[in-house]
Structures are given as C-alpha cells and as structure tokens.
Protein backbone atom coordinates (compact mmCIF):
# COMPACT_ATOMS: atom_id res chain seq x y z
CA UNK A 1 5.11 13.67 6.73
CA UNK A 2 2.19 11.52 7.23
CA UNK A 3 0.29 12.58 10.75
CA UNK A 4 -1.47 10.44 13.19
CA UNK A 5 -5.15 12.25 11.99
CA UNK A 6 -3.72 11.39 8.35
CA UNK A 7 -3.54 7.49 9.36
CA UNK A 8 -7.05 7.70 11.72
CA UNK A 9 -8.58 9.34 8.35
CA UNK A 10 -7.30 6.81 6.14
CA UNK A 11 -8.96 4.02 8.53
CA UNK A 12 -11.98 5.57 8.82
CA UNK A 13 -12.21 5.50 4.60
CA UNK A 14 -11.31 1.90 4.27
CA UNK A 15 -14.15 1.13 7.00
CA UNK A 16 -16.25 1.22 3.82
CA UNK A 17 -15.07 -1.59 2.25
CA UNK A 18 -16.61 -5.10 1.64
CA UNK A 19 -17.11 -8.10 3.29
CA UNK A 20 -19.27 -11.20 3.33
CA UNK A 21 -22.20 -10.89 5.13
CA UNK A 22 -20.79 -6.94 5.83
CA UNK A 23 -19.42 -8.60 9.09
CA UNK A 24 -16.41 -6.25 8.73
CA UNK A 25 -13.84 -8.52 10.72
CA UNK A 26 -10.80 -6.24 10.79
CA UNK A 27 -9.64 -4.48 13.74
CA UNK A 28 -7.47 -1.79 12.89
CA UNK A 29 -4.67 0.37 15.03
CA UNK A 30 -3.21 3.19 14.79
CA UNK A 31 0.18 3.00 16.45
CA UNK A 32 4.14 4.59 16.58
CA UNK A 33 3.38 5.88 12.82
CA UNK A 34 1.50 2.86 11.08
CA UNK A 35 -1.85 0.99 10.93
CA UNK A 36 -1.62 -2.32 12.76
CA UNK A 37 -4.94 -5.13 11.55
CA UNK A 38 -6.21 -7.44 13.40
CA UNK A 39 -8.77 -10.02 13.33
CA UNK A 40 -12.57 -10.00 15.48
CA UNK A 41 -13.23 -13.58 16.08
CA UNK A 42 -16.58 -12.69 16.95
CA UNK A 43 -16.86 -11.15 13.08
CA UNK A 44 -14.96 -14.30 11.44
CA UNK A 45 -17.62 -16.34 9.72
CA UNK A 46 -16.43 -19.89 11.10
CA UNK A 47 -18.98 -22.01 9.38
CA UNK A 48 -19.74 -20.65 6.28
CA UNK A 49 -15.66 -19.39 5.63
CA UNK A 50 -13.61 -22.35 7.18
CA UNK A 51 -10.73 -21.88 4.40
CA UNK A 52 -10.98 -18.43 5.51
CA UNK A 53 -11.16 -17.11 2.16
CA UNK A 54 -14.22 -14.47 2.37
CA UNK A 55 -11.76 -12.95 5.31
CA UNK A 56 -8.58 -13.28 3.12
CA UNK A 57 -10.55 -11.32 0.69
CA UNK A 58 -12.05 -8.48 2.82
CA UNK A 59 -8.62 -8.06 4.28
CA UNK A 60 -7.46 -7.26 1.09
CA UNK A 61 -10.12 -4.84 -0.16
CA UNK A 62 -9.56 -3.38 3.31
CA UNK A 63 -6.14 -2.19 2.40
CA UNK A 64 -6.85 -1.58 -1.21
CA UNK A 65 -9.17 0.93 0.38
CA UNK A 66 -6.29 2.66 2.47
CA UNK A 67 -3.84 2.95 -0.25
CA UNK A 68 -6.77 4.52 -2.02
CA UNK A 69 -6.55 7.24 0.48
CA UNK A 70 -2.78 7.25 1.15
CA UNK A 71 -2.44 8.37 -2.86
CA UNK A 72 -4.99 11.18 -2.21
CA UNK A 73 -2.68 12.36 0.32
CA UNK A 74 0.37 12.01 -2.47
CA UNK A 75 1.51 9.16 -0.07
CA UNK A 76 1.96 5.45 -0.50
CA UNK A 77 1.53 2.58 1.58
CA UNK A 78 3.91 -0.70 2.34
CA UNK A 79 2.29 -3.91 3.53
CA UNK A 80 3.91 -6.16 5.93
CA UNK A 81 2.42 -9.33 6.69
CA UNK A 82 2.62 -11.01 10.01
CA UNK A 83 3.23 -14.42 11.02
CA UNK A 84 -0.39 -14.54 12.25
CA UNK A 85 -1.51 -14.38 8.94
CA UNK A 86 -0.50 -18.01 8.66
CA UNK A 87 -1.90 -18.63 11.90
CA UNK A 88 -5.31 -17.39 11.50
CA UNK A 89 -6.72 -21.66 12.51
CA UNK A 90 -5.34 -20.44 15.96
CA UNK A 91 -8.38 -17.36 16.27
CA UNK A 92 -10.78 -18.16 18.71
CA UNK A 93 -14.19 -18.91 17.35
CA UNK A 94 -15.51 -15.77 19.31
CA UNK A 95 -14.56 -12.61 20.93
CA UNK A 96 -12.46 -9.09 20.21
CA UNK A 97 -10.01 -8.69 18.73
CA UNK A 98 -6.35 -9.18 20.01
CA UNK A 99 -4.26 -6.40 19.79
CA UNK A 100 -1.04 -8.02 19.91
CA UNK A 101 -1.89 -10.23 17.28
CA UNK A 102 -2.09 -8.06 13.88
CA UNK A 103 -1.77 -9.91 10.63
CA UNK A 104 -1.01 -7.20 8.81
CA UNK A 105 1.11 -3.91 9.11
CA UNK A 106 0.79 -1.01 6.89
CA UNK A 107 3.73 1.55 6.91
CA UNK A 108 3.01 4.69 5.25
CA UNK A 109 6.04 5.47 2.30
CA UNK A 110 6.84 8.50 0.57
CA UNK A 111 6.12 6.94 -2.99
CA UNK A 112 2.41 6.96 -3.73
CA UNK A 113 1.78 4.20 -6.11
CA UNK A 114 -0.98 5.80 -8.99
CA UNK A 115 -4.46 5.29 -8.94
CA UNK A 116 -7.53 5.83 -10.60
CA UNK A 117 -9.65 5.79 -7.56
CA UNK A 118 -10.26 8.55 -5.04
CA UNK A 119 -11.77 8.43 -1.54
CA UNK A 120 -15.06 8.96 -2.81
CA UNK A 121 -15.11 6.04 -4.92
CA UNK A 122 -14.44 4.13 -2.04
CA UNK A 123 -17.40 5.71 0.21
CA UNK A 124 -20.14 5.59 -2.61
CA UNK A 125 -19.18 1.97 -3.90
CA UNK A 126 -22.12 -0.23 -3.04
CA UNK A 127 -23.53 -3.69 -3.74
CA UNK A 128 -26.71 -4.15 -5.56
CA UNK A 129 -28.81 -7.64 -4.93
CA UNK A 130 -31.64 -6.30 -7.36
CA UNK A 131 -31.99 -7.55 -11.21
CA UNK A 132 -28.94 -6.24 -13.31
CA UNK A 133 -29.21 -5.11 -17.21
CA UNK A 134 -26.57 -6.27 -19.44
CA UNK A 135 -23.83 -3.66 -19.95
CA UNK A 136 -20.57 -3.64 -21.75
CA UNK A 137 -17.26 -6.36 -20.80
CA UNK A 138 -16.11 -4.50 -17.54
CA UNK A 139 -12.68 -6.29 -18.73
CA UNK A 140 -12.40 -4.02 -21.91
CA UNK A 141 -10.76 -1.13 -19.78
CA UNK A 142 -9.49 -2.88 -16.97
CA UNK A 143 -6.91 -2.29 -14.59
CA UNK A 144 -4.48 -4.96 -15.60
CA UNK A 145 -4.67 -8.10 -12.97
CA UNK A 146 -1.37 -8.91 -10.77
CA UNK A 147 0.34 -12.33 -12.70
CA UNK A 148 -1.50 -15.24 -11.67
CA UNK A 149 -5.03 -13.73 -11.31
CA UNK A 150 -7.58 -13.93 -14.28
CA UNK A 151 -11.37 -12.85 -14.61
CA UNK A 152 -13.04 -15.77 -16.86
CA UNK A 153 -17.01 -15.02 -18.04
CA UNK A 154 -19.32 -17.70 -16.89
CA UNK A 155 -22.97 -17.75 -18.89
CA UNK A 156 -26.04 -16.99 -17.72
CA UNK A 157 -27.62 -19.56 -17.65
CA UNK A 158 -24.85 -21.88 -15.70
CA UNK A 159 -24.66 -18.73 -12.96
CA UNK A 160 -28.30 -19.30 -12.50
CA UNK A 161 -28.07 -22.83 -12.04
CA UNK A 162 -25.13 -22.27 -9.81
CA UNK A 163 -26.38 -20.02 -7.84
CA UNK A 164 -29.59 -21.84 -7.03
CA UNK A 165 -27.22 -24.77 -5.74
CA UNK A 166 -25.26 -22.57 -3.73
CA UNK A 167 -28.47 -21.18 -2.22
CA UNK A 168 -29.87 -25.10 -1.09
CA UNK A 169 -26.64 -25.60 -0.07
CA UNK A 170 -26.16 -22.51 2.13
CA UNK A 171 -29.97 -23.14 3.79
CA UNK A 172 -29.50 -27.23 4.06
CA UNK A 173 -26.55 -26.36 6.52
CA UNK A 174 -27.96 -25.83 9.85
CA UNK A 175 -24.74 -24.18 11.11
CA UNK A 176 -24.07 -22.08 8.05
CA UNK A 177 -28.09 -20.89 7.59
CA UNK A 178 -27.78 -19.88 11.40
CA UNK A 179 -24.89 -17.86 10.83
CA UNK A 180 -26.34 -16.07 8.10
CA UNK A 181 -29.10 -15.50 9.87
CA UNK A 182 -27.18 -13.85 12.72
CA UNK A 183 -26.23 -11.09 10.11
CA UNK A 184 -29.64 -10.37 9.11
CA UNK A 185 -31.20 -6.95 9.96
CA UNK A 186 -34.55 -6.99 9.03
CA UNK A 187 -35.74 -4.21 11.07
CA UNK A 188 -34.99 -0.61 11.65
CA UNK A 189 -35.22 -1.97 15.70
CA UNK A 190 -32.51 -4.01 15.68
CA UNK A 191 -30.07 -3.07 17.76
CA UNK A 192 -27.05 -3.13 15.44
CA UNK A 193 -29.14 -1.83 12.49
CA UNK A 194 -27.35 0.59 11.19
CA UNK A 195 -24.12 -1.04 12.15
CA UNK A 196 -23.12 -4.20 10.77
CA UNK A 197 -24.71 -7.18 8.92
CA UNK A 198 -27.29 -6.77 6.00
CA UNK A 199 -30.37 -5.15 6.36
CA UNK A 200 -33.51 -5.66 4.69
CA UNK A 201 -32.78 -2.28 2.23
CA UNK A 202 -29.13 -4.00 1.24
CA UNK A 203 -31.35 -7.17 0.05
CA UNK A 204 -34.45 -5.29 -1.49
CA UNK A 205 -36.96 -7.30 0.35
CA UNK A 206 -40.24 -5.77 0.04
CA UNK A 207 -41.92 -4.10 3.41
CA UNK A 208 -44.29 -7.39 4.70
CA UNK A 209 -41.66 -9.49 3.64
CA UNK A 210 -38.90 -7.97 6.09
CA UNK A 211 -41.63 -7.66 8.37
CA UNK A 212 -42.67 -11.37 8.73
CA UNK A 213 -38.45 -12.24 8.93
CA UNK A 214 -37.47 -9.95 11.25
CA UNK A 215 -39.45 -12.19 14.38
CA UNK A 216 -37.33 -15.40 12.85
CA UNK A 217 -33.80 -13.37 13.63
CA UNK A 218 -34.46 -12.38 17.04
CA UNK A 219 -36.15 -14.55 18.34
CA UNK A 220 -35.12 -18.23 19.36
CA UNK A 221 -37.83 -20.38 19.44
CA UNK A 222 -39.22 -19.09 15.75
CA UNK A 223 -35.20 -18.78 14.80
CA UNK A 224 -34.68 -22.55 15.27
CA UNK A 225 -38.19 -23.35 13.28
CA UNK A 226 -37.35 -21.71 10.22
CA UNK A 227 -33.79 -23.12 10.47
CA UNK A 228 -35.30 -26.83 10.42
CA UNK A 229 -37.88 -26.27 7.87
CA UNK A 230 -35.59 -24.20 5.47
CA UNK A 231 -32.84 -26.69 6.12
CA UNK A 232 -35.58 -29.92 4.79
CA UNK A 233 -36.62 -27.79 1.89
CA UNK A 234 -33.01 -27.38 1.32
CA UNK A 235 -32.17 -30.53 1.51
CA UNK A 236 -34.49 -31.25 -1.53
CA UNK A 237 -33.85 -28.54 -3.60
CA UNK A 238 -29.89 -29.70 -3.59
CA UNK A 239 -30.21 -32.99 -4.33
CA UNK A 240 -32.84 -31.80 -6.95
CA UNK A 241 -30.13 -29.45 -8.48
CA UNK A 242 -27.22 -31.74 -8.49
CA UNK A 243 -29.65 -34.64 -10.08
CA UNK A 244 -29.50 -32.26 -13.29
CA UNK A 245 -26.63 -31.50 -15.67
CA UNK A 246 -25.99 -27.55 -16.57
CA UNK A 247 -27.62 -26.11 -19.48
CA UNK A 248 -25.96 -27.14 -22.43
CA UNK A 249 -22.85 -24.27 -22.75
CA UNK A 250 -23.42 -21.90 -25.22
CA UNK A 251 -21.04 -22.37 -28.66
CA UNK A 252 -17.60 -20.37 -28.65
CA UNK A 253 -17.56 -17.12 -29.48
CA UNK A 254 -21.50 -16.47 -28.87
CA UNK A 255 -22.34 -13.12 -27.50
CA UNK A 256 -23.78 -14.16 -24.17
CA UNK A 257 -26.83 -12.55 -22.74
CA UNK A 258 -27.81 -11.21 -19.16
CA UNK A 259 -25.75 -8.98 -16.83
CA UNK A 260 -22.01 -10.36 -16.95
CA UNK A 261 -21.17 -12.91 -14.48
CA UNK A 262 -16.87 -12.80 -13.72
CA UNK A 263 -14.83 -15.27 -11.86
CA UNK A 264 -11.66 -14.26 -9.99
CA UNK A 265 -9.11 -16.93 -10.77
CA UNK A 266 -5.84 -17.79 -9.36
CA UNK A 267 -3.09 -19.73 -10.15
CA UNK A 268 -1.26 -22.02 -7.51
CA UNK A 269 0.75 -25.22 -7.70
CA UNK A 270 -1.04 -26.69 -4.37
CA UNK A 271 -4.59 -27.31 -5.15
CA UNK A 272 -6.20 -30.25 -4.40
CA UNK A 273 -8.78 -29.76 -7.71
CA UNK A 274 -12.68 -29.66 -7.66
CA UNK A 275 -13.15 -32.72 -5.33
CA UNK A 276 -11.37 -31.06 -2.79
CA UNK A 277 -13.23 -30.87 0.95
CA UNK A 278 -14.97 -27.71 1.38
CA UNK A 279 -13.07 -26.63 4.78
CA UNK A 280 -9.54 -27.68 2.95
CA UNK A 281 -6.88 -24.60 2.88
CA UNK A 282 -7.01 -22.89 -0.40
CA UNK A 283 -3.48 -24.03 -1.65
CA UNK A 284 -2.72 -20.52 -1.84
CA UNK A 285 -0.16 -18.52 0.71
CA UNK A 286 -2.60 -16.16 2.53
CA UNK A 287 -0.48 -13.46 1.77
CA UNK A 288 -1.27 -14.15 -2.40
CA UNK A 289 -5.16 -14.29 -0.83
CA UNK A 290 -5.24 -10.52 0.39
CA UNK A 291 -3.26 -9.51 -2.98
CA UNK A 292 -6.37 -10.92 -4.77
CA UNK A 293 -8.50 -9.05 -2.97
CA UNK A 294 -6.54 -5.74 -3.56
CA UNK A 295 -7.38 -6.60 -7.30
CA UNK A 296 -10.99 -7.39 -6.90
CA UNK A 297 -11.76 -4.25 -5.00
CA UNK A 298 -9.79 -2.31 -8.20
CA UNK A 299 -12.25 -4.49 -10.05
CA UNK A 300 -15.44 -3.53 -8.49
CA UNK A 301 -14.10 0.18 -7.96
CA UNK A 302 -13.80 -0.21 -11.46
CA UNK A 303 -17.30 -1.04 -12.41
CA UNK A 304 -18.45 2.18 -10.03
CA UNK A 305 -16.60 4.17 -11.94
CA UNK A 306 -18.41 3.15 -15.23
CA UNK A 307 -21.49 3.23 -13.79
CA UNK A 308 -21.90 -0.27 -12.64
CA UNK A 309 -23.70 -2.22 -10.13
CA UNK A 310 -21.80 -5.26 -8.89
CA UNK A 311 -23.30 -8.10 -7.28
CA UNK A 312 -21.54 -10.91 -5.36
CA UNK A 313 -22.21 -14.73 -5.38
CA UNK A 314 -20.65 -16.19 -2.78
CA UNK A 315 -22.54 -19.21 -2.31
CA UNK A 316 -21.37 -20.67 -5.78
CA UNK A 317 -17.89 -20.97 -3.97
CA UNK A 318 -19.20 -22.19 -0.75
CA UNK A 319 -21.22 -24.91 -2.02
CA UNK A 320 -18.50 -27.75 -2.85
CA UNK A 321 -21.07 -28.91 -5.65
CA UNK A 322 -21.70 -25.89 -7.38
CA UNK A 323 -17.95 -25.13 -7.20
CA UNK A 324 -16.98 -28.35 -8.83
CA UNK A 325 -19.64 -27.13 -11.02
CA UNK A 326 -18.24 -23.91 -12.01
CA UNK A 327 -14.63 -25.95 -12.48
CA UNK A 328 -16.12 -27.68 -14.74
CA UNK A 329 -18.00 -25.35 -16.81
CA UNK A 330 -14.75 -23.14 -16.95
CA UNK A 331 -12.32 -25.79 -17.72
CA UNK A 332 -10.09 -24.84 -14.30
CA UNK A 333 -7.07 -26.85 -14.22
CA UNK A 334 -5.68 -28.25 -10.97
CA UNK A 335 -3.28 -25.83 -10.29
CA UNK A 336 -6.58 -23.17 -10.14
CA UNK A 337 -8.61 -22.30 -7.72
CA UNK A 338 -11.90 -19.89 -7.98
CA UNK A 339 -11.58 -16.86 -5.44
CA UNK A 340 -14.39 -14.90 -6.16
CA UNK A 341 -17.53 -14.92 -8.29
CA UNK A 342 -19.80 -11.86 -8.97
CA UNK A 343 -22.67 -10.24 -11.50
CA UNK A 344 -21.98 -6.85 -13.01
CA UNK A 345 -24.48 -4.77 -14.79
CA UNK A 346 -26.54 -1.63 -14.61
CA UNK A 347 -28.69 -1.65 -11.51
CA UNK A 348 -32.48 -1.48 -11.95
CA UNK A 349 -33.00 0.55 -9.30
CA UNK A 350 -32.14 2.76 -6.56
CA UNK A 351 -28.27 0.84 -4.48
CA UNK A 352 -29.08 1.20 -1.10
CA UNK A 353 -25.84 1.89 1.28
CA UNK A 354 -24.96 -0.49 3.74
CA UNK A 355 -24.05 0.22 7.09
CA UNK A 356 -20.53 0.39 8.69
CA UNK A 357 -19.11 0.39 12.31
CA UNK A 358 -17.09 3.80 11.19
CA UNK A 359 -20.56 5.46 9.80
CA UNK A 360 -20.34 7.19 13.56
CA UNK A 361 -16.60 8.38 13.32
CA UNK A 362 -17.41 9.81 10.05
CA UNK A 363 -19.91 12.53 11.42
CA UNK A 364 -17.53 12.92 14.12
CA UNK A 365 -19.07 10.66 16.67
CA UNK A 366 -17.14 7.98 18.61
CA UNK A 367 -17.22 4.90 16.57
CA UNK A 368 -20.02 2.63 17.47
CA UNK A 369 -18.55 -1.61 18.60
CA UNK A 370 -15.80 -2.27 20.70
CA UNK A 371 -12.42 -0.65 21.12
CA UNK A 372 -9.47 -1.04 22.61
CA UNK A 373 -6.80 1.17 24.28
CA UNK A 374 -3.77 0.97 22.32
CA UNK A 375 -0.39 1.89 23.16
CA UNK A 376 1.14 4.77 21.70
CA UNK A 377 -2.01 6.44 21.38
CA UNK A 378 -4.19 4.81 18.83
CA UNK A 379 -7.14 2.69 19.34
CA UNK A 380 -8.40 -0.35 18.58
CA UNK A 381 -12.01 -0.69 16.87
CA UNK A 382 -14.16 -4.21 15.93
C-alpha cells in the first residue's frame, strides 16, 4: 500500500527535475491517495514559451521523475490527464497556482513499470553549460523511444551556427531578454538564490563577470539599459546570421566531430512546417507533449548514467529562423516538428547543482515558495 509520506517523498524527488530557465512551474498535491499538478502562472515563461512547449516538456520530465521513485518503492504510477491540459491559453499570465485546476493526476498502481534509473540518478542529474568533449553515440544503448519520437544528429558546425541565431534572437526580443533576465541569479544575495532560476555557478561565468551582471538584474534603471543596448546589438547580429547560409553539411556517413548535438523529433499530422509563426500551437495533443518529455528525461538520465554531461539549446527552437534552419538541415518533413535540441559529451569541468524550491524539504525544512492548504491533507507548493 502506497502511504501519504510514500507520495510526499516521491514529490520531493521529482522536484529535481528540469526546466527552462529552472523556473520549475509545477505545483504539485498530495491528495485522497494521488499526486494532483498544477500549473504557477507566475513560473510559466509567457514570452519566450507561447506554444507552451518548454512547460509541456518539464511536465513530463516531472513525472518521469516520480515514476522513477514509484519503481524504487516496487510501485507504479498511472497518469491521467485533465481537461486543463488543453486549456493551459486560459492560465493567467501571473500568480499561484490554482488548486482546482490540475492538469495532470498521477494514481499510484500496484504494477511498477521497470527502470534503469533510481532516485539518485534523478537527484545528481545536472546540466553542464561549460565546453563538452566528444564521447561515444548516447543512441548506441538507448532506451528505445515511444513510436513517433526520434533523436536525429545535427553537426557541429550547423549547432554552432544555430545556436548563435538563437542567441540574437533571444537578446533582440525585448520581452523575451527581460524574462530571461528575471531568472538570472548572479549573486549569492539574491533573494531567491538558492531557490529557483540560474545562478551564475549553473552558467560558469567567471567571478567579475557575475559581479558586473548581478547590478543589471536587480536593478531597474541599469536592467532596462542593458535590455536596449543588448536588444540593438542583437538586432545586428541576427540579421548578420540569417544573411549567411550554414556551413556546407558534411558528406554522408562522415564521422562528425565535437560533443554530439541530438534533436528530439516528433511525428504529427498537424504541423504547419518551418514557416510556421513562432507562438502557433505545436500540432501536437499536449498530452503526446508530456510523453516526449518522459522520453527525454530517460534520455538525459541516460547520458548520467554513462558518464555524460548534457547541455540544452533551447534557443535554436525558439528562434523561428534558426528553427527553420535546423528543418532544413535535417530534412524534417511537414508532419515533424523539433521538440527538443541538446549537446552531450564529457564535461570539462566540475557540473555545478542547481537549485530547487524542494532543496529545503529535503533536509527536512519546510519547503521554501508558496503553498497552499489542500484538502484532504496535502499541500500545495510553487
């Protein structure tokens, strides 16, 4: 029988998992015998993830990470999804959670469904943003993918390309820059330091370098400088990068050089193809959205358990340019649609750990953010 300290400990594992930005937008509840999810507005990135696929994602990686610990227990989860799921346009663009709103439902079953991954994969899983050596294809010993998902290889030297379009695009947005900004932590001082968003350890920036940022986060007048001037030099740098073709692609069946750069791929009869707006719906059910990112936290559990750094792009998706770009370079047929792109490799150096709301409730400490009262004796925590 699964207890109500079995479902709280399960909760407090998945707290580790990722999310863009490390916003960490669920909200879960523990309640009558199952884990109820909802959505923080407030932790919903509403310019830079209007499809809502970065939250699609983390959703799913959250749950991956509590059937992780569900199977350590010899127990199994079922996943119900809510007709808020489909609803998720309706969120407010700020606030707490609601807690009569969950998208998801997870019911705890008798029939664990086997894994390779334990608990502790989940807590010591990190991100690395430093320079990755080459390893070997982290597809040779994969998990097998769910139908309809695929992990293509992109070269190096298109990623880099990509990636530096994605980049000018993120900065030349005023309203996506500032919201990355809000999730920088580029001093120990900051309030929600060791709490949410990334700090200047998760990004590797060197000590006078954090120190000349951290003013520009926190404070308004310099905030809204640095937006304007990073948003002109943006500007240029885009229409720079988009003025220039790719590096020629290398010929087929050349061993490819660098750190390996993957891109989650799914299959769907509704989309649009690579001129399609950036805030479009992803022609996928969001249902078949969390599913994928299930499989891409087995992925990158994957690569930490061959002793693999993983490092996520983001920004090549965001930017509608570099992701007609990386449709093109790939050969992605209409009915596909690019979920996720990421570098794997061995890290250089030391993979700092990022910070979580549940850090707290793991050393037995009331969880730090908001929280709700919920009925039935659970609680509610953004």
């Amino acid at each position: 029988m699964t207890t109500h300290d079995d479902l709280h400990r399960w909760v407090r594992t998945a707290g580790r998992a990722p999310s863009a930005h490390n916003t960490q937008p669920w909200a879960p509840r523990v309640r009558d015998g199952r884990i109820e999810v909802a959505v923080v507005p407030g932790r919903v990135l509403a310019a830079g993830d209007p499809s809502f696929r970065d939250l699609l994602l983390s959703l799913g990686a959250w749950v991956e990470c509590v059937a992780v610990a569900a199977a350590a227990d010899g127990r199994g989860v079922r996943v119900e999804a809510t007709p808020h799921l489909d609803r998720l346009e309706d969120l407010p663009v700020r606030g707490p959670a609601d807690p009569d709103a969950p998208v998801l439902v997870l019911h705890p079953d008798d029939r664990p469904v086997p894994t390779p991954f334990t608990p502790q994969d989940v807590r010591d899983r990190r991100t690395y943003r430093g320079r990755l050596d080459p390893a070997p294809d982290l597809r040779t010993d994969l998990p097998p993918l769910p139908d309809g998902l695929a992990l293509l290889q992109l070269d190096d030297a298109a990623m880099r390309r990509l990636v530096r379009l994605g980049t000018a695009w993120t900065v030349s947005r005023r309203a996506v820059a500032a919201e990355l900004v809000r999730w920088l932590r580029l001093d120990a001082a900051h309030p929600r330091y060791a709490r949410d968003g990334m700090t200047d350890r998760m990004l590797l920036l060197p000590a006078p370098l954090a120190r000349v940022g951290a003013p520009l986060t926190r404070r308004p007048a310099l905030h809204d400088l640095a937006l304007a001037v990073a948003g002109r030099v943006g500007v240029v740098a885009e229409a720079l990068l988009r003025a220039r073709p790719l590096p020629p692609a290398p010929a087929a069946g050349a061993l490819l050089g660098g750190p390996q750069h993957l891109v989650l791929v799914a299959r769907t009869p509704g989309v649009l193809g690579a001129t399609e707006a950036l805030d479009a719906r992803l022609g996928l059910p969001p249902a078949d959205v969390v599913d994928a990112g299930r499989a891409l936290q087995r992925t990158w559990l994957h690569a930490h358990r061959s002793g693999l750094a993983v490092a996520p792009h983001s920004e090549v998706v965001d930017s509608p340019h570099a992701a007609a770009g990386l449709r093109r370079r790939l050969g992605l047929r209409r009915a596909q649609v690019a979920l996720a792109v990421f570098s794997v490799g061995r890290a250089t150096g030391p993979v700092p750990v990022a910070p979580r709301l549940t850090d707290d409730a793991a050393r037995g400490a009331p969880p730090a953010g908001p929280t709700l009262a919920a009925p039935g004796g659970g609680r509610l925590t953004g």
